[in-house]
Protein backbone atom coordinates (compact mmCIF):
# COMPACT_ATOMS: atom_id res chain seq x y z
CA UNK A 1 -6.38 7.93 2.96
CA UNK A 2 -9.82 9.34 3.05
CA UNK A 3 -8.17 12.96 3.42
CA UNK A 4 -6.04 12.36 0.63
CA UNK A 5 -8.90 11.47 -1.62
CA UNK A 6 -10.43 14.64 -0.78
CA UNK A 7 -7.49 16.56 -1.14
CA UNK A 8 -6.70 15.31 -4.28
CA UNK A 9 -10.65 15.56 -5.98
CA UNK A 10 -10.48 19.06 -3.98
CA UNK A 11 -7.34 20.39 -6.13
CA UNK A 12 -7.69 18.40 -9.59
CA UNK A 13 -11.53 17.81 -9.71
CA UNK A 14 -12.63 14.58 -11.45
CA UNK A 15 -9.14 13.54 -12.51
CA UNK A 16 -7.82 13.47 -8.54
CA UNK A 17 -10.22 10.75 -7.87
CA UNK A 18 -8.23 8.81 -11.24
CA UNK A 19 -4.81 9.98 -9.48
CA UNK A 20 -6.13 8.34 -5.85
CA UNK A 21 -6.73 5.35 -7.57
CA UNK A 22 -3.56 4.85 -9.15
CA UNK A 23 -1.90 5.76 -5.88
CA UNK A 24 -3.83 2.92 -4.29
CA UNK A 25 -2.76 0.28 -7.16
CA UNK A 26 0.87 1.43 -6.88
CA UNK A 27 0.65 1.02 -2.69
CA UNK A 28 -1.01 -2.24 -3.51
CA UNK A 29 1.84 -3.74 -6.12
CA UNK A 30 4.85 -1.95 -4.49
CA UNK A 31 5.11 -4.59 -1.85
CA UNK A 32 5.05 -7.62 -4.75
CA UNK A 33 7.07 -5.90 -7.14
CA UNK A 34 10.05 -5.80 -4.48
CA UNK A 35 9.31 -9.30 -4.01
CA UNK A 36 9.56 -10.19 -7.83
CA UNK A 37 6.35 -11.73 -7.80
CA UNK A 38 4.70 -13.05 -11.18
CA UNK A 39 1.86 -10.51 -12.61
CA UNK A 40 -1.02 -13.38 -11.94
CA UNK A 41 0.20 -13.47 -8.55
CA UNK A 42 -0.25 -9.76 -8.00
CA UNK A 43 -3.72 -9.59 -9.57
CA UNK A 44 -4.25 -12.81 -7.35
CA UNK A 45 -3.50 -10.46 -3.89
CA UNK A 46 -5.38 -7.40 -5.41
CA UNK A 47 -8.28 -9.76 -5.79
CA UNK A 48 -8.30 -10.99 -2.23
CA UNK A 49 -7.55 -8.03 -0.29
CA UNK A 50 -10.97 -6.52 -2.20
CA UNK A 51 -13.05 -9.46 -1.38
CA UNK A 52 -11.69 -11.01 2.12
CA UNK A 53 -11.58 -9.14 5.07
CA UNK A 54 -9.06 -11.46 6.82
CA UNK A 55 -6.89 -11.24 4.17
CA UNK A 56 -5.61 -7.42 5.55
CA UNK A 57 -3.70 -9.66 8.53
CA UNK A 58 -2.03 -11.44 5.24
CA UNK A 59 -1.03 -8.69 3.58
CA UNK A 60 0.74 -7.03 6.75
CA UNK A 61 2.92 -9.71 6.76
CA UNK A 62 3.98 -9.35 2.81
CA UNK A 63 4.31 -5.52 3.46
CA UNK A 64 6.40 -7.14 6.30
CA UNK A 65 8.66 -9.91 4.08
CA UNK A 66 9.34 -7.10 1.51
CA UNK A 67 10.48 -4.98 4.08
CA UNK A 68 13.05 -7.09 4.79
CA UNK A 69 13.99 -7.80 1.03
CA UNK A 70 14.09 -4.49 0.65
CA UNK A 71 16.91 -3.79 3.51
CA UNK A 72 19.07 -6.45 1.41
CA UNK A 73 18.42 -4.63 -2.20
CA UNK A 74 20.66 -2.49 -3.55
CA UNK A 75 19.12 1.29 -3.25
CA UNK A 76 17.11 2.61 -6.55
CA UNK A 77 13.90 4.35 -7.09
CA UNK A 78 11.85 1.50 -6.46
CA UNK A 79 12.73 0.84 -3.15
CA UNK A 80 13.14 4.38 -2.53
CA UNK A 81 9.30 4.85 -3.52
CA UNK A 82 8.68 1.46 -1.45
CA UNK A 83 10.04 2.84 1.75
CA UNK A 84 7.86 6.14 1.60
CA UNK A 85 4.85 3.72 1.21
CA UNK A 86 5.94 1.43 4.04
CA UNK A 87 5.91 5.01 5.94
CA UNK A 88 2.61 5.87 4.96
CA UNK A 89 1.24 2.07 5.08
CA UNK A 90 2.47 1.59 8.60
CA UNK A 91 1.42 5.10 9.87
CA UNK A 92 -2.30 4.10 8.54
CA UNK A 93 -2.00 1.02 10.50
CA UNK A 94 -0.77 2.25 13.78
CA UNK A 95 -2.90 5.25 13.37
CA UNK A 96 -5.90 2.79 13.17
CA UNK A 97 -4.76 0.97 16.07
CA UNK A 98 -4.34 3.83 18.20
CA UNK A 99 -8.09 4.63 17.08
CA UNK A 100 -9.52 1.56 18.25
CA UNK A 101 -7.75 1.47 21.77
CA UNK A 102 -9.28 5.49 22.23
CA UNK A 103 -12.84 4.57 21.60
């Protein structure tokens, strides 16, 4: 995500740092808006994946559960846009883990 930052504040200047941003608040929600959760609840998750460190292992598993929601929705842009960041979500992840077994 790192290169997409600079990308962005490469391109657009000031206003691609405000664009990386959003993207990360959208990647953040996606996963609770498939799963209809209540806005306090989403605020609630934002909160703890900022401040706990375990709380990453947590929120694999909801990008996990609304996977499978998703599968059983009927197809509109929501999930559309929720399937690209499952993509880029899980190619982070596994792009990490490759990482750590190299070093």
């Amino acid at each position: 995500m790192t290169k997409l930052k600079d990308w962005l504040m490469g391109a657009l200047g000031s206003a691609g740092f405000i664009v990386y941003l959003f993207i990360l608040v959208v990647m953040n929600a996606l996963p609770m808006i498939i799963l209809d959760f209540p806005w306090w609840a989403v605020v609630l998750v934002c909160f703890a994946l900022s401040f706990f460190e375990w709380s990453q292992f947590l929120y694999l598993g909801v990008w996990i559960w609304a996977f499978v929601v998703a599968l059983g929705q009927p197809i509109d842009w929501i999930s559309i846009l929720f399937f690209v960041a499952f993509v880029v979500y899980m190619g982070t992840i596994i792009s990490a883990v490759v990482s750590a077994f190299r070093s």
